[in-house]
C-alpha atoms as a PDB file:
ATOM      1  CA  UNK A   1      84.565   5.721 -58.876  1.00  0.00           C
ATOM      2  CA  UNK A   2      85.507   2.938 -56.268  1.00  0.00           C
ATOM      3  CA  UNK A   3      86.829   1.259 -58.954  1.00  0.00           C
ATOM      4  CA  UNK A   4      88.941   3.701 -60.125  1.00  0.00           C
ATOM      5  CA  UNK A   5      90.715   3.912 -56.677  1.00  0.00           C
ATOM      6  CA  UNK A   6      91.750   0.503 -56.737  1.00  0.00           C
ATOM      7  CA  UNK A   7      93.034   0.616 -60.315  1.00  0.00           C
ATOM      8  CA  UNK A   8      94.944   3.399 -59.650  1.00  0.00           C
ATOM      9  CA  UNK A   9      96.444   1.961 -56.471  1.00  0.00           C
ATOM     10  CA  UNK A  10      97.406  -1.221 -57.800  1.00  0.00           C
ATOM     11  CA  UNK A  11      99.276   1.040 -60.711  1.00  0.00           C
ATOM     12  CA  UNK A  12     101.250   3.129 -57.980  1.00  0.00           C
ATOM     13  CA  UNK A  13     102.133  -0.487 -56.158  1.00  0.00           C
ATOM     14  CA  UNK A  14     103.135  -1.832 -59.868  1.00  0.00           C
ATOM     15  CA  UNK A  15     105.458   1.054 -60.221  1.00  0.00           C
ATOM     16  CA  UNK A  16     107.038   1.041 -56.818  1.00  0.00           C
ATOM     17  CA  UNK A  17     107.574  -2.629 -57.271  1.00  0.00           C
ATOM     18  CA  UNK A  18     109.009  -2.316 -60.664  1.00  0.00           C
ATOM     19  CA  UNK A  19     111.406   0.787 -59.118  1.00  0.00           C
ATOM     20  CA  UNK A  20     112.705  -1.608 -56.262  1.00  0.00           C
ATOM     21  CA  UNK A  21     113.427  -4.237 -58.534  1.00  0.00           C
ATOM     22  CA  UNK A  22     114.955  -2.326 -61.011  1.00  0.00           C
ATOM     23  CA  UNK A  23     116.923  -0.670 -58.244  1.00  0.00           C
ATOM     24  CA  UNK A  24     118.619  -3.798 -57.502  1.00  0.00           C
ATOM     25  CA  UNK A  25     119.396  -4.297 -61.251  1.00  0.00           C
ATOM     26  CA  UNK A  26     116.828  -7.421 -61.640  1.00  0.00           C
ATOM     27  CA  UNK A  27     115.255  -8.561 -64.826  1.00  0.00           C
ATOM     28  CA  UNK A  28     111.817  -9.940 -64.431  1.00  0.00           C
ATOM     29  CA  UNK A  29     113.609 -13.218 -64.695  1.00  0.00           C
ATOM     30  CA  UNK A  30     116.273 -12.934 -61.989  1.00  0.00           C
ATOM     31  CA  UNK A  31     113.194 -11.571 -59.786  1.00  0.00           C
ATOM     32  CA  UNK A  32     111.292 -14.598 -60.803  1.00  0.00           C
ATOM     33  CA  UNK A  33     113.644 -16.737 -59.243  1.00  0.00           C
ATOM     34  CA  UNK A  34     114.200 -15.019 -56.083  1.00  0.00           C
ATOM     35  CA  UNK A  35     110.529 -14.786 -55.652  1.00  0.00           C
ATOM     36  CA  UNK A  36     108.933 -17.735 -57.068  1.00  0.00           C
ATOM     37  CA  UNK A  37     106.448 -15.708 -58.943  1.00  0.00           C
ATOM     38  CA  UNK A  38     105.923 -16.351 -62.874  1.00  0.00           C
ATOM     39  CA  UNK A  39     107.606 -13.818 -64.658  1.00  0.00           C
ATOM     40  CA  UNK A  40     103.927 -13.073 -66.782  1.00  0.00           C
ATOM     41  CA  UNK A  41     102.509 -12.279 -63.189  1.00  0.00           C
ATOM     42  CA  UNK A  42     105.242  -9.886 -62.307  1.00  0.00           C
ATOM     43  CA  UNK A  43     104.945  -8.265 -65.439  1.00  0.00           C
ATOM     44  CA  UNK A  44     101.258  -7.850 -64.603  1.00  0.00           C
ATOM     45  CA  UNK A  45     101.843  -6.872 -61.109  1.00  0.00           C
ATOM     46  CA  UNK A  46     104.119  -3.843 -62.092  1.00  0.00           C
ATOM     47  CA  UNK A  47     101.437  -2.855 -64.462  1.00  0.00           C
ATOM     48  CA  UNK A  48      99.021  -2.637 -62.228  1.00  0.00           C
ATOM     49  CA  UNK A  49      96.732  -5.095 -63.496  1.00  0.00           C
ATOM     50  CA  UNK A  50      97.092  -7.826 -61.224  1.00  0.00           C
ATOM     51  CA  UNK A  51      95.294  -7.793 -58.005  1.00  0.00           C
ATOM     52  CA  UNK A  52      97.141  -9.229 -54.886  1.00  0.00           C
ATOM     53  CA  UNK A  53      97.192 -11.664 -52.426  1.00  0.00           C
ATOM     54  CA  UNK A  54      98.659 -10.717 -48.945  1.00  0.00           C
ATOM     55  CA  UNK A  55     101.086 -13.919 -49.588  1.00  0.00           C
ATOM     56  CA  UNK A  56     102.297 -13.032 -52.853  1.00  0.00           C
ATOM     57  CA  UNK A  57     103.382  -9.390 -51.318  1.00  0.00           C
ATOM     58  CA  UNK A  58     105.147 -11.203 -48.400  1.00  0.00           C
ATOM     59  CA  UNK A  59     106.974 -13.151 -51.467  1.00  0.00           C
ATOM     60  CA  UNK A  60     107.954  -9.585 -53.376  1.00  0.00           C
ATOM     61  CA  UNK A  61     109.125  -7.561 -50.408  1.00  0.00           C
ATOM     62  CA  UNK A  62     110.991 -10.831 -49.135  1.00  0.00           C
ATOM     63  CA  UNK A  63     112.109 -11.096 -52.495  1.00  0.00           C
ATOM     64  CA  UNK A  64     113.494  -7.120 -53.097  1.00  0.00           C
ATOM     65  CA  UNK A  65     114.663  -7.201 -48.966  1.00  0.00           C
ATOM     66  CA  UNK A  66     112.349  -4.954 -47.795  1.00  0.00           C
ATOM     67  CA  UNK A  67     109.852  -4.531 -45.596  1.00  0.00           C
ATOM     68  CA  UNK A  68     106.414  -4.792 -46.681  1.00  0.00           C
ATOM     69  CA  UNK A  69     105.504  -1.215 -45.847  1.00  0.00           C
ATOM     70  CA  UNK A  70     108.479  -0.202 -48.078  1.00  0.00           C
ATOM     71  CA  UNK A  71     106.175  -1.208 -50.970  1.00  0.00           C
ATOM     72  CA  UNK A  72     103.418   1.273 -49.505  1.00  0.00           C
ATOM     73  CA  UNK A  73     105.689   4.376 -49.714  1.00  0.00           C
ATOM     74  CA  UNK A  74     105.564   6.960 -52.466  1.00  0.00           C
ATOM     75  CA  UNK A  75     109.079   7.066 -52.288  1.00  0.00           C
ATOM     76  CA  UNK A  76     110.411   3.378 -51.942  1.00  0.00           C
ATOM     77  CA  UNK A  77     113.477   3.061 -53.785  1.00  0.00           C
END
């Protein structure tokens, strides 16, 4: 059941990320380059099946120009 928990919050993170980043009209490419991240790794991040490092969510909210609890909220957009 823990498990589940994580998976699931890693999924809502995904999506919020993926939201914000499509808000901004960025490809996983342009987002790539603003964040440094490998464009494979951001397309596992917004599916939820990437875990994260504290770092690399510094990098994505720096990236979208937001602060890092906006990637907490249900309704970050």
């Amino acid at each position: 059941m823990e498990n589940e928990i994580y998976k699931t919050e890693l999924l809502k993170l995904g999506k919020r990320i993926r939201a914000l980043r499509k808000a901004r009209n960025k490809t996983q490419v342009d987002f790539e380059l603003d964040c440094k991240i490998n464009h494979g790794d951001i397309s596992r991040i917004e599916n939820g099946q990437k875990n994260l490092e504290f770092y690399t969510i510094v990098k994505l909210a720096v990236a979208l120009q937001v602060k890092i609890s906006d990637l907490f909220k249900e309704d970050a957009e």
